[in-house]
N, C-alpha and C. Protein backbone atom coordinates (compact mmCIF):
# COMPACT_ATOMS: atom_id res chain seq x y z
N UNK A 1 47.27 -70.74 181.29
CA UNK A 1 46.01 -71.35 180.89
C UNK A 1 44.87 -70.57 181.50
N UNK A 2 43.43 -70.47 180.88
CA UNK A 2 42.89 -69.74 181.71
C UNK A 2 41.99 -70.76 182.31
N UNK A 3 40.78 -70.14 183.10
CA UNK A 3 40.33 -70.60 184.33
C UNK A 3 39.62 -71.67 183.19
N UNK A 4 38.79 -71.61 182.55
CA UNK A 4 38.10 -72.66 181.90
C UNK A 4 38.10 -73.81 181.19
N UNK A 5 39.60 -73.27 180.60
CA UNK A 5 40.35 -74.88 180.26
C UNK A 5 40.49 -75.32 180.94
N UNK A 6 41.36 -75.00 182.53
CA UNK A 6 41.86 -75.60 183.87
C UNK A 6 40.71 -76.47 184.09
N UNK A 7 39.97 -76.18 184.43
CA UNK A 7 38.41 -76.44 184.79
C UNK A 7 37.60 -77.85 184.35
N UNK A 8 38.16 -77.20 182.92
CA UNK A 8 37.94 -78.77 181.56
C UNK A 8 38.38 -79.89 181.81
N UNK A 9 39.80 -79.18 181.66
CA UNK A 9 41.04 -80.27 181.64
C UNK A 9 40.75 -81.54 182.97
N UNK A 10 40.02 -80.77 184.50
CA UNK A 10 40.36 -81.41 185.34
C UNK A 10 39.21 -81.64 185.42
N UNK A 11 37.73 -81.24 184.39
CA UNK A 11 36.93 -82.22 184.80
C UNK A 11 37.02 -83.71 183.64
N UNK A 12 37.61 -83.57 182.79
CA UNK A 12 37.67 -84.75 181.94
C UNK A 12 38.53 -85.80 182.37
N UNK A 13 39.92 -85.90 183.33
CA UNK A 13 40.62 -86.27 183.56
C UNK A 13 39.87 -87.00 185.08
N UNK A 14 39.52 -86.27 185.86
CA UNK A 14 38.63 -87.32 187.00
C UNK A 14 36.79 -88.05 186.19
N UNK A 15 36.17 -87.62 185.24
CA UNK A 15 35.96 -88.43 184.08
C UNK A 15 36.57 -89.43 183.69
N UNK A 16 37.49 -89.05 183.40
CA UNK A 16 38.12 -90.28 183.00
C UNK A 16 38.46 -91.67 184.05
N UNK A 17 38.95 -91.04 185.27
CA UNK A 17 39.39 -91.95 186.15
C UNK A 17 38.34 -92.17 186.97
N UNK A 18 36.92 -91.89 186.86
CA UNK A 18 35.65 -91.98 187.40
C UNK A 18 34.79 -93.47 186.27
N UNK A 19 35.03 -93.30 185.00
CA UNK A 19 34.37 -94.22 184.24
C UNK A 19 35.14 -95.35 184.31
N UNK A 20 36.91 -95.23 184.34
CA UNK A 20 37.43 -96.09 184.39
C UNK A 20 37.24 -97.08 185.85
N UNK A 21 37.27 -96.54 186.80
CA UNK A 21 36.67 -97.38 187.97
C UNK A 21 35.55 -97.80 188.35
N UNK A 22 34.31 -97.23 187.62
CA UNK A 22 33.02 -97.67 187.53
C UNK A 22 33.43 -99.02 186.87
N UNK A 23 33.47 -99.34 185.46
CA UNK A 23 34.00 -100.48 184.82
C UNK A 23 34.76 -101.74 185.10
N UNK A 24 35.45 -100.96 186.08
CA UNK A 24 36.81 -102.14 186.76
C UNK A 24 35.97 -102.52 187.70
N UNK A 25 34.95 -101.99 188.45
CA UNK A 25 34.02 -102.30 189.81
C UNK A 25 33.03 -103.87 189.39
N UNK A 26 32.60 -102.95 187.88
CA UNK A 26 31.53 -103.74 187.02
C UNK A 26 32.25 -104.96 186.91
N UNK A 27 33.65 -105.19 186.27
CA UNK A 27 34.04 -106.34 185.96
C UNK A 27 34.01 -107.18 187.16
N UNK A 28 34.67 -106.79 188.49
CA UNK A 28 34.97 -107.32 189.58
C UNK A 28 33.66 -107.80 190.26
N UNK A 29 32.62 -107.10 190.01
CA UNK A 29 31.00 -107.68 190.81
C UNK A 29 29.84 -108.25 189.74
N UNK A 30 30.43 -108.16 188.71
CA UNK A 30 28.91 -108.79 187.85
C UNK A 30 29.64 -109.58 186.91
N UNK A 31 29.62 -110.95 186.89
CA UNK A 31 29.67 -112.30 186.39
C UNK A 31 29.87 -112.00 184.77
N UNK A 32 28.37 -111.30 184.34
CA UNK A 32 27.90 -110.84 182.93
C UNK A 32 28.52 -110.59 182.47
N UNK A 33 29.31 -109.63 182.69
CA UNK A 33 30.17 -108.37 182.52
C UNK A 33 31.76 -109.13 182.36
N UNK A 34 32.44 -109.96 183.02
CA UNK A 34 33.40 -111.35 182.51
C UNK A 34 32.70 -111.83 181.75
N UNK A 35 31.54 -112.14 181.25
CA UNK A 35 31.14 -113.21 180.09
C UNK A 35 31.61 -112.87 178.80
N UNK A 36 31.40 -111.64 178.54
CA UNK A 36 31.62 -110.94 177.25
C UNK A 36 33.10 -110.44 177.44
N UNK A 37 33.91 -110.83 178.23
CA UNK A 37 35.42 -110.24 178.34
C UNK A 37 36.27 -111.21 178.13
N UNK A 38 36.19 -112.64 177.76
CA UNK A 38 37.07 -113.34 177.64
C UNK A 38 38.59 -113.50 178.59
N UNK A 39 38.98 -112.50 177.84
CA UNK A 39 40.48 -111.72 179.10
C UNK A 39 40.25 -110.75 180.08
N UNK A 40 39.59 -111.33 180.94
CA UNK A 40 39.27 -110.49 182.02
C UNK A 40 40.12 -109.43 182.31
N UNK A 41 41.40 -110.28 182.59
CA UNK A 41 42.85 -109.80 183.17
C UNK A 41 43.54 -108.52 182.61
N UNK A 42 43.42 -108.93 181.22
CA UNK A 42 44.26 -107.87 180.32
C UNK A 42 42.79 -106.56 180.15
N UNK A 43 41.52 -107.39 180.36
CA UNK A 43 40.61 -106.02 180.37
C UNK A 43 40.51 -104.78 181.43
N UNK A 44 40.82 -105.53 182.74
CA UNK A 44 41.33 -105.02 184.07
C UNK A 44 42.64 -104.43 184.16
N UNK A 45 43.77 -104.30 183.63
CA UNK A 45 45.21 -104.22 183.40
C UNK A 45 44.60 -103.09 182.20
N UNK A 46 43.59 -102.76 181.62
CA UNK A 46 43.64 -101.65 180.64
C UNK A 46 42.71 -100.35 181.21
N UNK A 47 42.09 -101.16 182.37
CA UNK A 47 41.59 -99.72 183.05
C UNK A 47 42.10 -99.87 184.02
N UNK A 48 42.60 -100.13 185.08
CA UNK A 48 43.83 -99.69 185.83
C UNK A 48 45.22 -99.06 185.53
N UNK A 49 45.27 -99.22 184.14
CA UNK A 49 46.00 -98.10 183.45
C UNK A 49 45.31 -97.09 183.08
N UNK A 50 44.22 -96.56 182.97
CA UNK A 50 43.29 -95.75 182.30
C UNK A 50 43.74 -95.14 184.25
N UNK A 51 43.12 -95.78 184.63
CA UNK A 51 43.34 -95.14 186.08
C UNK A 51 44.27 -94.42 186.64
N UNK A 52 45.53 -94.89 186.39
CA UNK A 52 46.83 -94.68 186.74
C UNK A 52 47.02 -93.39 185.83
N UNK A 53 46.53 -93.30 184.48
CA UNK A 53 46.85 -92.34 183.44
C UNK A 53 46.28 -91.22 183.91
N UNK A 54 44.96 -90.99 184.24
CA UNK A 54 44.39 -89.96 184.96
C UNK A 54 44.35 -89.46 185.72
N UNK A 55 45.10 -90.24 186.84
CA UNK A 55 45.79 -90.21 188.12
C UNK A 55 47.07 -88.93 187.66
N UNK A 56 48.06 -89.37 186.79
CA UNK A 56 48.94 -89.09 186.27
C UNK A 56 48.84 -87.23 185.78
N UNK A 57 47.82 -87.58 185.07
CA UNK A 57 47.29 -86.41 184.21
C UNK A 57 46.66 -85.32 185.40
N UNK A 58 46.05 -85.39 186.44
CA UNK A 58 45.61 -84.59 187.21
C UNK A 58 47.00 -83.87 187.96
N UNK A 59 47.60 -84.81 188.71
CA UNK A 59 48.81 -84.27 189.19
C UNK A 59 49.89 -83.66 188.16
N UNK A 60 49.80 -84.03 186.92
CA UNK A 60 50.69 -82.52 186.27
C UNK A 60 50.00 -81.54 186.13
N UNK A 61 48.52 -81.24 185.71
CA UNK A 61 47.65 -80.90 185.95
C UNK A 61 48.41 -79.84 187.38
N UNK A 62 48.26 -79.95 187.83
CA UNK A 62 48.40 -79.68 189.35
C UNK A 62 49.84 -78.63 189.46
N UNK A 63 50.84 -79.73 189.06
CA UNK A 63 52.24 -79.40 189.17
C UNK A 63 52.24 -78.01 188.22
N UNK A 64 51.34 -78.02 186.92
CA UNK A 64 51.61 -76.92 185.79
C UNK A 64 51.26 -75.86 185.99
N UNK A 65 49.79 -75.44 187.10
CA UNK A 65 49.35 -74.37 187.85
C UNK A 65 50.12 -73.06 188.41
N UNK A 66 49.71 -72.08 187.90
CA UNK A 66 50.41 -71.11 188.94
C UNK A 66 49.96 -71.35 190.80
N UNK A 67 50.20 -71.37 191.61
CA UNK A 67 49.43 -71.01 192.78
C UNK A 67 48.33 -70.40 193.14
N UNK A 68 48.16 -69.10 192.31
CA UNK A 68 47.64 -68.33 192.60
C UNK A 68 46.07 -68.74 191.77
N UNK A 69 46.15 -69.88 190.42
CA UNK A 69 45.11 -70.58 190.15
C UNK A 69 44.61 -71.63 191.12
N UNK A 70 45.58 -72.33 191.37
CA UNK A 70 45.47 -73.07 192.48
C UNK A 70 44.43 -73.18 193.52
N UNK A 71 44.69 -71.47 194.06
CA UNK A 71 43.82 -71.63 195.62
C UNK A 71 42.47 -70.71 195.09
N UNK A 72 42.07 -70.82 193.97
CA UNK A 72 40.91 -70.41 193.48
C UNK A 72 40.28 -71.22 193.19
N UNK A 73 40.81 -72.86 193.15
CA UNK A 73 39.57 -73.72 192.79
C UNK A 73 38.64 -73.65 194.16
């Protein structure tokens, strides 16, 4: 892969697990934000998977690297 996809890949993926915990924060501290969610639970259970997924995605991410990309970030 070259340096700029790498780059992409791993800024969309902590993106991802950056918006997803902004949201889960939002649900957990602003009332409002449950008003319009009905299922809180299952809305929380879909970004803590969003979380977990990006979590996921960085560390293969990681694992797929040569080394030698590696210690150039």
């Amino acid at each position: 892969m070259t340096t700029e996809i790498i780059n992409a890949l791993n800024a969309k993926f902590n993106a991802d697990k950056l918006t997803a915990f902004a949201n889960l924060t939002n649900y957990m501290n602003n009332s409002a934000a449950v008003g319009e969610h009905p299922d809180i639970v299952a809305e929380a259970e879909k970004l803590v998977e969003a979380i977990s997924s990006a979590d996921g995605k960085l560390q293969t991410l990681s694992e797929l690297l040569p080394k030698k990309v590696e210690e150039t970030k």
